[in-house]
Each structure stands twice: as C-alpha cells, then as structure tokens.
Protein backbone atom coordinates (compact mmCIF):
# COMPACT_ATOMS: atom_id res chain seq x y z
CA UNK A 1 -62.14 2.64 -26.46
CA UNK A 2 -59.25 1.51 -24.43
CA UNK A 3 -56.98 4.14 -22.74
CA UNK A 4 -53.04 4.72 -22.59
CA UNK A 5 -51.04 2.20 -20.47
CA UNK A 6 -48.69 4.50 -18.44
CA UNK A 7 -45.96 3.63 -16.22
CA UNK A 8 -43.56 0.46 -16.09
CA UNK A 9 -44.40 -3.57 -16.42
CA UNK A 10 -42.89 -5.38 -13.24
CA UNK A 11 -41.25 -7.26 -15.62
CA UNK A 12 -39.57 -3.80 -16.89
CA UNK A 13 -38.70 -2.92 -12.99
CA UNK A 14 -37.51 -6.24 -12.07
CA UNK A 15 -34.90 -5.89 -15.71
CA UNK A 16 -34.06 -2.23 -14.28
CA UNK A 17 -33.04 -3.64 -11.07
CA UNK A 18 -30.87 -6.71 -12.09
CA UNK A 19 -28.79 -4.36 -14.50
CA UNK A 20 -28.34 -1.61 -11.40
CA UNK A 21 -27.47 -4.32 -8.72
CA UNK A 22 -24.62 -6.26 -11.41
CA UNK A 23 -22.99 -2.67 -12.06
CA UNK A 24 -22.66 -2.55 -8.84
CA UNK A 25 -21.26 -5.87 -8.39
CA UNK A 26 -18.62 -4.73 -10.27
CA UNK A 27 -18.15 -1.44 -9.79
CA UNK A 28 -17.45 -1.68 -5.57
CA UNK A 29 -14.40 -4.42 -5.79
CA UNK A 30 -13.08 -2.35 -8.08
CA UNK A 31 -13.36 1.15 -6.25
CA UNK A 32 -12.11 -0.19 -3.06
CA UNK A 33 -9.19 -1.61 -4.80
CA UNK A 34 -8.45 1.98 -6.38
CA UNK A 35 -9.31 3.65 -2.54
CA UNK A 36 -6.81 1.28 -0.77
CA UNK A 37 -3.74 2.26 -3.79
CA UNK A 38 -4.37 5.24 -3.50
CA UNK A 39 -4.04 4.70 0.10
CA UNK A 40 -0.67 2.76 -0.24
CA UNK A 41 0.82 4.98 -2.88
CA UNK A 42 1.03 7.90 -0.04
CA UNK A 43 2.16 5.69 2.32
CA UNK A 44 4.87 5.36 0.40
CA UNK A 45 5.50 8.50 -0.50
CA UNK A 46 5.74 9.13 3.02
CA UNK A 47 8.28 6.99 3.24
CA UNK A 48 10.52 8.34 0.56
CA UNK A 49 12.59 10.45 3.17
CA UNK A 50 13.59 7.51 4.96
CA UNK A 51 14.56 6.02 1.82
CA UNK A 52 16.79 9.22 1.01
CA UNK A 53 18.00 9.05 4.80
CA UNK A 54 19.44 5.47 4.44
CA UNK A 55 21.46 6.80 1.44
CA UNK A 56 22.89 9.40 2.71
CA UNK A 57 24.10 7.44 5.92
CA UNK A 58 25.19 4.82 3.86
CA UNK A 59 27.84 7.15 1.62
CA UNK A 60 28.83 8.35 5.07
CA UNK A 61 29.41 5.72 6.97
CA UNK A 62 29.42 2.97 3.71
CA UNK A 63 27.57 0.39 6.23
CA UNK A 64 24.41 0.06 5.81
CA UNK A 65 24.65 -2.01 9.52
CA UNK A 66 25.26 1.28 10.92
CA UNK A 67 22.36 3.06 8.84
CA UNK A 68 18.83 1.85 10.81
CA UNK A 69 17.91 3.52 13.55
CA UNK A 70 16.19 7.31 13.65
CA UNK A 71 19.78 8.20 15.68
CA UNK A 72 22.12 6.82 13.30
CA UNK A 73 20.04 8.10 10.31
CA UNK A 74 19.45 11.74 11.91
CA UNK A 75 16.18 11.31 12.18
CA UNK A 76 13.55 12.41 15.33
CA UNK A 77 11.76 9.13 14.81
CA UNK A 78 11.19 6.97 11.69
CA UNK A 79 8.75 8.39 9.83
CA UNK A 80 4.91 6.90 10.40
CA UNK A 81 2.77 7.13 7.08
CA UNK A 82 0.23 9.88 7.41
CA UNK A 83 -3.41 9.59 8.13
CA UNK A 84 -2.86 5.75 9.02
CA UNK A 85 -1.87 3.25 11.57
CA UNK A 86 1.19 2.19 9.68
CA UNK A 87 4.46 1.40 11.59
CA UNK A 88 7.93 1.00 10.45
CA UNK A 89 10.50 -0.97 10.80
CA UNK A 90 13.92 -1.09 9.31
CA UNK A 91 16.74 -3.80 9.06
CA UNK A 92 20.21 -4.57 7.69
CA UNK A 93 20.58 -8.00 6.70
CA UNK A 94 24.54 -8.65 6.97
CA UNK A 95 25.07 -5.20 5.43
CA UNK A 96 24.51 -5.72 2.28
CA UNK A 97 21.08 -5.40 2.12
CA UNK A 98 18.43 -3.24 3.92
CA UNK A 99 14.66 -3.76 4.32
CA UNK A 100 11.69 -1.01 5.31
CA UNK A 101 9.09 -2.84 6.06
CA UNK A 102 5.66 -1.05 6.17
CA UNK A 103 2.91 -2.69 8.22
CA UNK A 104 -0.46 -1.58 7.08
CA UNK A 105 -3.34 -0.71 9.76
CA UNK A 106 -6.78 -1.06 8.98
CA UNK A 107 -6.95 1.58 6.90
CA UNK A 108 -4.52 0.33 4.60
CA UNK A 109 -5.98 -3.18 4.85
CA UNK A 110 -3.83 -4.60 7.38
CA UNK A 111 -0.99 -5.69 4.22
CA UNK A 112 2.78 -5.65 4.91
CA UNK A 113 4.89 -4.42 2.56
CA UNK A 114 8.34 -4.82 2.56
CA UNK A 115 10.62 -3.19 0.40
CA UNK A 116 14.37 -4.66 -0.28
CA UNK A 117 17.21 -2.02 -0.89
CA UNK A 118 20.39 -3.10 -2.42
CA UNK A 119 23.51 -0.37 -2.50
CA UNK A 120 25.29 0.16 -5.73
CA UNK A 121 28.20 2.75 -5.65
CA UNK A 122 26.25 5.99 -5.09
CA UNK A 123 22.53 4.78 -4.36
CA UNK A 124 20.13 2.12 -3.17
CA UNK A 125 18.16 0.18 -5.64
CA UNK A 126 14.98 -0.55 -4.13
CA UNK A 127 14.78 -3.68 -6.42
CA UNK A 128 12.19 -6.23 -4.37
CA UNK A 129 9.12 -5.69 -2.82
CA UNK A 130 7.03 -8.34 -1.96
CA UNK A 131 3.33 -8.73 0.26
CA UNK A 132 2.51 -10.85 2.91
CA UNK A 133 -1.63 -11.55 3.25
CA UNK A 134 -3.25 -11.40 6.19
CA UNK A 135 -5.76 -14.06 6.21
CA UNK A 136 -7.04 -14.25 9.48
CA UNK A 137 -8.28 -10.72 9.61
CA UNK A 138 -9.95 -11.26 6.09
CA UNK A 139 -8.02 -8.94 4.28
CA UNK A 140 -6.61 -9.82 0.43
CA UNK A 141 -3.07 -8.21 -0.18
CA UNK A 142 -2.34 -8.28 -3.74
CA UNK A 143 -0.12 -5.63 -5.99
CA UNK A 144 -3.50 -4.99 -7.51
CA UNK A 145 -4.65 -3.74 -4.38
CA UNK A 146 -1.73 -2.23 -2.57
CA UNK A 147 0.48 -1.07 -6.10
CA UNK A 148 3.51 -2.62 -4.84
C-alpha cells in the first residue's frame, strides 16, 4: 500500500520562486520611480512660495531683473526644499523671462529641474520645465521619475 506524498516537488519550488523573483523585477523600478515623485512633487511644493514671491515683486517693481534675490523678493533666504539636499537658484534672462532652477541631492536622485516663468499682465506662466540627467553619478532623470 503506498502512502500520501506530502509537501512540494522541487520542480513546484523552483516555479514558486521564478514567479516571486519576476514580480519583483517589476515591482522595485516601479516603486522607486513612485518614491522619488513623490519626492519631487514636495520639492516643489516647497517651492511654490518663491514662485508667489517672484509675482508679487514683479507687479511691484514690473522687472523681473530686479525680482531674484531673497532681498529684492523679501525673502530671509530662498527657500531650500524640505527633508533634502536641494539648492536653489534663480535667474532673469533679459527680463523677460525667469528661471528656478532646483538641483536635486541624492535623495531626489541628483536631477535638475528647471522651471521657465514667463510674465503675462498679472501672473507668471510657469510654461517650460525641462531635466537635465546626470550620467556620471548613475542616476536616470526622466518626467516619469521626477513628474516634471
């Protein structure tokens, strides 16, 4: 009289495995992307008051020239992301335009966003935003990974 088999074939295990290790082939990539926009989508929040800043200093003083330093903007210092190594810069580029741009630490995967503000009669359209990658440090900037 032969007995019950119990338990798993290696065969069965081995099946098991492969399925377990290609979810997570795709399931990591795809996490970290969603980590580091989340990441850059409150970095940019944080950045919103500067935006409102330059506004307001421009309907003041209608130059944006005049509109890009933490003094001229009445601002302590130019605001730093939160919870990262970010820094900021801003520039006027013949006064017609103004840039922020946002350079990424690590923790934001080293990117460098820069965001393009053009002034209509009231506001600032912030119309362009482009990415610069940062190949030699390995990182990928993308709008799928940043959200800009």
């Amino acid at each position: 009289m032969k007995g019950i088999r119990k338990g798993f074939t290696i065969i069965e295990l081995m099946v098991s495995v492969m399925v377990v290790g290609l979810f997570v082939a795709v399931a990591v990539p795809r996490y970290e992307d969603y980590m580091m926009r989340s990441r850059w989508t409150l970095a940019l929040a944080d950045v919103q008051p500067l935006q409102r800043a330059i506004v307001d200093c421009n309907m003041k003083k209608h130059s944006l020239a005049a509109c890009i330093t933490a003094d001229q903007l009445g601002l302590d210092a130019l605001p730093t992301p939160s919870g990262s190594s970010a820094a900021v810069k801003v520039t006027s580029i013949d006064g017609t335009r103004v840039t922020l741009e946002i350079q990424g630490g690590t923790i934001l995967g080293g990117c460098t966003v820069t965001l393009t503000g053009v002034p209509t009669e009231h506001r600032i359209n912030w119309t362009g935003s482009t990415l610069r990658e940062v190949k030699e440090r390995g990182y990928h900037c993308s709008r799928k990974r940043t959200g800009v």
